[in-house]
C-alpha atoms as a PDB file:
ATOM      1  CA  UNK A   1       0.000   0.000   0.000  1.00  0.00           C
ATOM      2  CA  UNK A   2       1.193   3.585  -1.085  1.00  0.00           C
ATOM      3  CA  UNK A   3       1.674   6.188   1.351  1.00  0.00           C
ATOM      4  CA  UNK A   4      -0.601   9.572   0.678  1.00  0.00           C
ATOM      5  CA  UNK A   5       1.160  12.768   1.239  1.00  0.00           C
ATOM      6  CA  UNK A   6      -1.361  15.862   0.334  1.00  0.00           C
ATOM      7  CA  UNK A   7       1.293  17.771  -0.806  1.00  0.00           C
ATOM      8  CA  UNK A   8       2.312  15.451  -4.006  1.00  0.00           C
ATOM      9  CA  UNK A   9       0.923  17.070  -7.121  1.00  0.00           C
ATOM     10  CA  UNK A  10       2.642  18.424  -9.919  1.00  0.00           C
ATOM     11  CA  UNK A  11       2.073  22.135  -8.821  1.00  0.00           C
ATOM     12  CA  UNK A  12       4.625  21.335  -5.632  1.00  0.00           C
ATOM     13  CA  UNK A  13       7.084  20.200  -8.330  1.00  0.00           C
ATOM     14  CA  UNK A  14      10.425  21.172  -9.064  1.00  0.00           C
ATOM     15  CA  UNK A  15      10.485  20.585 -13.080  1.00  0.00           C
ATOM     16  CA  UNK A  16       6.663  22.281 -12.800  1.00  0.00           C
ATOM     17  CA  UNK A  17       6.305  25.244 -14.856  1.00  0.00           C
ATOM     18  CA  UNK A  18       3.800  28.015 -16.349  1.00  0.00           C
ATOM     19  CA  UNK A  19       4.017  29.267 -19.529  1.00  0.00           C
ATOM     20  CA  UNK A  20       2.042  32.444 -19.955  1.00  0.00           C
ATOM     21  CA  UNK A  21       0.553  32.786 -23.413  1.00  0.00           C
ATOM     22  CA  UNK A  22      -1.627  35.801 -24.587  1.00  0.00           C
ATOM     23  CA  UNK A  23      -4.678  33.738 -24.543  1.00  0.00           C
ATOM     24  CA  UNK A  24      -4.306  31.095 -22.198  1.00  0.00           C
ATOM     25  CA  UNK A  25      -2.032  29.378 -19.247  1.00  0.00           C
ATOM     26  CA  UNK A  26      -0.283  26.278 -20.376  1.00  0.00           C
ATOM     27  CA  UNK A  27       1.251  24.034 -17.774  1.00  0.00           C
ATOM     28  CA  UNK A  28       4.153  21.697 -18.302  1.00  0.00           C
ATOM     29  CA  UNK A  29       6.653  19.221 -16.908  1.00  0.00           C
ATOM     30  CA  UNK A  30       9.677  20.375 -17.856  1.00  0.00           C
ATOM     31  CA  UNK A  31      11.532  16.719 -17.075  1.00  0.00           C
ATOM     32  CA  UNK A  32       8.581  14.977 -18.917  1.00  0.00           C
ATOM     33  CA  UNK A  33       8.114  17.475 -21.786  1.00  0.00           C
ATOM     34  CA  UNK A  34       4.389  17.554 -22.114  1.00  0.00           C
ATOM     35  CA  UNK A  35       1.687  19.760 -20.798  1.00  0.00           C
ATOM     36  CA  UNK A  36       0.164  18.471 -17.240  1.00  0.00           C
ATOM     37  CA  UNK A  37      -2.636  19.690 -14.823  1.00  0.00           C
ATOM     38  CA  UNK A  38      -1.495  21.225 -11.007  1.00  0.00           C
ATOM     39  CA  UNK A  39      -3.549  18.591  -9.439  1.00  0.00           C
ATOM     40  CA  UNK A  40      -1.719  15.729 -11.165  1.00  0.00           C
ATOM     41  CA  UNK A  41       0.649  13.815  -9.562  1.00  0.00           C
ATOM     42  CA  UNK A  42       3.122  11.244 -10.824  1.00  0.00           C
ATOM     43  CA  UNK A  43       5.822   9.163  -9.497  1.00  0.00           C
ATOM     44  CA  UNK A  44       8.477  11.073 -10.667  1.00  0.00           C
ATOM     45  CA  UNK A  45       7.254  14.320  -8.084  1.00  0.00           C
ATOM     46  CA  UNK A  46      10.598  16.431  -6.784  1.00  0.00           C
ATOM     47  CA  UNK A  47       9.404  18.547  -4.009  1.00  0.00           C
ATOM     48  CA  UNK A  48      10.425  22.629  -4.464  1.00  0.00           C
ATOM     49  CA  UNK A  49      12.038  23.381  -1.503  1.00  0.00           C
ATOM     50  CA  UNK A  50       9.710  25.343   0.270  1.00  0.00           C
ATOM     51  CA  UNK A  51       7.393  22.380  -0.164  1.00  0.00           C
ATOM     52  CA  UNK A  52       9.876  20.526   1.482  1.00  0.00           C
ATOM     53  CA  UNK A  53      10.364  22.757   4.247  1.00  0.00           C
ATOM     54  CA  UNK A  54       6.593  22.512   5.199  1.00  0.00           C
ATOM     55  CA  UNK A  55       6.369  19.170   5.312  1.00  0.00           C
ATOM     56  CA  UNK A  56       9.526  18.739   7.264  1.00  0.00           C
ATOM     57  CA  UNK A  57       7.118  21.702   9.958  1.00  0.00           C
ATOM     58  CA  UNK A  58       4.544  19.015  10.225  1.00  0.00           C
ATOM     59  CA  UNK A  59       6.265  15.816  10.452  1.00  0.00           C
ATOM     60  CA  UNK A  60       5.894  14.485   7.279  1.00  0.00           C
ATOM     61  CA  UNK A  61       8.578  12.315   6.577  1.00  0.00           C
ATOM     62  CA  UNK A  62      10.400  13.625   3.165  1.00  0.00           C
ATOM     63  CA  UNK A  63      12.146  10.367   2.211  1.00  0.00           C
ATOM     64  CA  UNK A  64       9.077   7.809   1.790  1.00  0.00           C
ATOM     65  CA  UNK A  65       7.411  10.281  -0.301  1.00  0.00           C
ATOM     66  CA  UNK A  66      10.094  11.441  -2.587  1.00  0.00           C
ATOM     67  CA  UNK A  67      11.475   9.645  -5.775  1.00  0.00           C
ATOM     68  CA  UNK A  68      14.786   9.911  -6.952  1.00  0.00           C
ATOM     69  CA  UNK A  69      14.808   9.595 -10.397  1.00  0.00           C
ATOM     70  CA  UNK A  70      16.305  12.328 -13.049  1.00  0.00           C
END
């Protein structure tokens, strides 16, 4: 059984980024290449450091919920 962590979603995401067009957002993974939602979340999640930082506050421990991959 997987752990749950309420911060993992793409918008917590180091490689997460917005691109601001004239018309629209669009939302990417930059380590994946392709657009994504902020609620998304996949195994590949890389907590920015503030994220990290908060979840260190409450207790959260940062190792079973982060994956190391690059």
């Amino acid at each position: 059984m997987t752990k749950t962590n309420r911060f993992h979603a793409c918008a917590t995401c180091k490689h997460y980024q917005v691109i601001k067009l004239p018309d629209r957002n669009v939302y990417r993974c930059s380590r994946l290449g392709f657009e994504t939602k902020p609620h998304f979340a996949f195994n590949c999640w890389q907590p920015k450091d503030k994220v990290l930082q908060l979840m260190k506050k409450q207790g959260i421990r940062v190792e079973d919920h982060i994956n190391e991959r690059t």
